[in-house]
Protein backbone atom coordinates (compact mmCIF):
# COMPACT_ATOMS: atom_id res chain seq x y z
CA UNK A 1 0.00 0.00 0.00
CA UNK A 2 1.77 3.33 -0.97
CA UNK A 3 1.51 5.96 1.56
CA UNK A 4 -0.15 9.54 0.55
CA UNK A 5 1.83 12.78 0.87
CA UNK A 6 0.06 15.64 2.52
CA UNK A 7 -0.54 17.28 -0.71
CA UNK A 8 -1.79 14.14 -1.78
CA UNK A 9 -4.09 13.84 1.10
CA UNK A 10 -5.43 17.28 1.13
CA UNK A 11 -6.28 17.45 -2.17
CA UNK A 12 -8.31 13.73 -1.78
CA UNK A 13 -10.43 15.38 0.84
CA UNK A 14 -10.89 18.71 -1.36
CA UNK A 15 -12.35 16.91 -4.15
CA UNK A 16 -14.07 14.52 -1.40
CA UNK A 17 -16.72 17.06 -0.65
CA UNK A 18 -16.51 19.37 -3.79
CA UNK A 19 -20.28 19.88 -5.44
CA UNK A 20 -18.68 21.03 -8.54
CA UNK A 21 -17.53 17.77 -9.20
CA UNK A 22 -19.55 15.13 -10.45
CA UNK A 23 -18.22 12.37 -8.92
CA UNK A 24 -18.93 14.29 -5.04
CA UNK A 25 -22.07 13.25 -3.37
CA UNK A 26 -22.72 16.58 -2.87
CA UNK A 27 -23.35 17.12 -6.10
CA UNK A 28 -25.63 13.65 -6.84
CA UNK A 29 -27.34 15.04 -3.27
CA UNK A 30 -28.20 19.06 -5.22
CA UNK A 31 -29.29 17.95 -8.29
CA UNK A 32 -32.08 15.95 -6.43
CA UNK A 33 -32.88 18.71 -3.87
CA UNK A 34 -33.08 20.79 -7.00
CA UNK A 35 -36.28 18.73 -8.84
CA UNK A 36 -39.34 20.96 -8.53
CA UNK A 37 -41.37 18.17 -7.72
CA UNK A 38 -39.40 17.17 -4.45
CA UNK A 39 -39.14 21.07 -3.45
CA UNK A 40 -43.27 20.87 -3.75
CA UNK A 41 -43.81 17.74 -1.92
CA UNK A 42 -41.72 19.22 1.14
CA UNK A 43 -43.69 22.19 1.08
CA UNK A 44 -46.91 20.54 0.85
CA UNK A 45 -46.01 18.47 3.74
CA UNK A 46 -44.55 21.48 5.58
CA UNK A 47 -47.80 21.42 8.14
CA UNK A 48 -48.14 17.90 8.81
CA UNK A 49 -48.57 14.85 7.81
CA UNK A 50 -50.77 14.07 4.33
CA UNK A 51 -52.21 11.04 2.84
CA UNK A 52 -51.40 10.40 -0.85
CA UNK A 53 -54.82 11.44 -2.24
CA UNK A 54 -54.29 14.67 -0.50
CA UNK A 55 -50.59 15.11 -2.23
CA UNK A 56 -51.94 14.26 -5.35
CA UNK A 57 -54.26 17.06 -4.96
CA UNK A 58 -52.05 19.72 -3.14
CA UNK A 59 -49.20 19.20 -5.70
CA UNK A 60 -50.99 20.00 -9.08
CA UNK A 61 -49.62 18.89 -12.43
CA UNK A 62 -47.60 15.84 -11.06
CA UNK A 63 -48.44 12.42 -12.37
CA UNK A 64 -49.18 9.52 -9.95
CA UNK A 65 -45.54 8.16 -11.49
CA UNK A 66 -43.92 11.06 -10.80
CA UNK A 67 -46.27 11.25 -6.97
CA UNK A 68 -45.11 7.98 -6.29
CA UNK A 69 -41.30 7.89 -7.60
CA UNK A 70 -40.70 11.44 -5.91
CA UNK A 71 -42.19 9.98 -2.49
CA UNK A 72 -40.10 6.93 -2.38
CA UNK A 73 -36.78 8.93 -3.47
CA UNK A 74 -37.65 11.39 -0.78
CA UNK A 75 -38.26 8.01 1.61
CA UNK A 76 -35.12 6.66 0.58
CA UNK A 77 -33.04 10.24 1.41
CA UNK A 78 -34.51 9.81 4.87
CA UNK A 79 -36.52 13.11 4.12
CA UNK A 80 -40.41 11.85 4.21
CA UNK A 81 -41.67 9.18 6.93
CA UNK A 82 -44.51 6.54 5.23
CA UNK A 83 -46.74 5.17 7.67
CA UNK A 84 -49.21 2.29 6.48
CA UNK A 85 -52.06 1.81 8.50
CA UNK A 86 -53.96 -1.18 8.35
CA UNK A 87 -57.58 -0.68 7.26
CA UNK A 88 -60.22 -0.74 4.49
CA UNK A 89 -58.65 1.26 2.11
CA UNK A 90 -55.03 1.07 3.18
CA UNK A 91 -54.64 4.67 4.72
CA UNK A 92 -51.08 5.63 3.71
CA UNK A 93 -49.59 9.08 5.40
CA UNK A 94 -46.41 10.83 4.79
CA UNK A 95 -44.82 13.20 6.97
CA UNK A 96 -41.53 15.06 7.30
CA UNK A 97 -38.71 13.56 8.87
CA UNK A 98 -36.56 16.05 11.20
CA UNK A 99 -33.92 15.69 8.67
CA UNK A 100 -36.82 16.57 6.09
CA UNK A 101 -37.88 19.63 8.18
CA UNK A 102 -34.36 21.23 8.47
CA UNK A 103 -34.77 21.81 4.33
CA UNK A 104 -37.97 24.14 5.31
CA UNK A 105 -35.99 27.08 6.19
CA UNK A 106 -34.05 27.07 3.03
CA UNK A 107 -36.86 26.22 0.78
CA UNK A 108 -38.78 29.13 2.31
CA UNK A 109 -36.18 31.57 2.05
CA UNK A 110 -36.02 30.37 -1.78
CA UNK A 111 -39.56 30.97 -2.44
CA UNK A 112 -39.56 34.25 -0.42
CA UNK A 113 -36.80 34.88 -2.84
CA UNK A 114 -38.85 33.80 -5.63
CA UNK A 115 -42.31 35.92 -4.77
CA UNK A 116 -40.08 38.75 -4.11
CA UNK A 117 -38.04 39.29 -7.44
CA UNK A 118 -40.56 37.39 -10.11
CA UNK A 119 -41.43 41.14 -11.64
CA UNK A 120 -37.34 41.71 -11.71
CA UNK A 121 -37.21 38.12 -13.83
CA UNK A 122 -40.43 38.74 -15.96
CA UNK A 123 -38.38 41.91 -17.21
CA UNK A 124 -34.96 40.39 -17.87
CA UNK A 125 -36.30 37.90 -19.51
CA UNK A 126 -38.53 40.55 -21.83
CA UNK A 127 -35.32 42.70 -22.49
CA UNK A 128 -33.62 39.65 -23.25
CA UNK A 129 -35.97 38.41 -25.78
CA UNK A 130 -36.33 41.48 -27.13
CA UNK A 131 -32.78 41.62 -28.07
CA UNK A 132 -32.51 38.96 -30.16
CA UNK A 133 -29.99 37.10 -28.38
């Protein structure tokens, strides 16, 4: 086994943890907290726990696939809890994991962000059209 310099060994753990590289988990980890549909399931389950018919309905435009494959990605991320509870239909709830709630504050302060400067994007996007570029 060779041994690592401390050059060598410092620049392992810089590209370790180094979202601008594909290879970081870091980056695998903000590409997924980037999908709109995951960034409107969290909000949607923001206060409290929902069943899936009520997701379905709360999160307009997203196909039962898409419902369904962004729950169990969100499951798997240790995000969303799924409880099952035994009955006639199967009542299925999701709810926010503490891990899950920790993304609220930055999802809110993107959406605040959003709400805020929309008018400022609406116009950039008009004078860049307009330009022809």
């Amino acid at each position: 086994m060779a041994t690592m310099t401390a050059d060598e060994r410092r620049e392992r753990e810089r590209r370790r943890y180094n979202a601008f590289l594909a290879e970081c988990p870091g980056h695998e980890l903000l590409a997924t907290l980037s999908d709109k549909w995951l960034t409107l399931v969290v909000s949607a389950l923001a206060d409290g726990p929902l069943r899936h018919s009520e997701l379905a309905r709360t999160v307009a435009g997203a196909s039962q696939k898409m419902l369904t494959q962004t729950l169990r990605k969100l499951e798997r991320d240790g995000l969303v809890d799924r409880s099952v509870t035994a009955s006639v239909p199967v009542r299925v709830d999701y709810r926010l994991t503490p891990l899950g709630e920790s993304l609220l504050p930055v999802q809110r302060a993107i959406k605040a962000w959003a709400e805020t400067h929309i008018g400022e994007v609406h116009s950039a996007r008009e004078r860049y059209d307009a330009s022809g570029t």
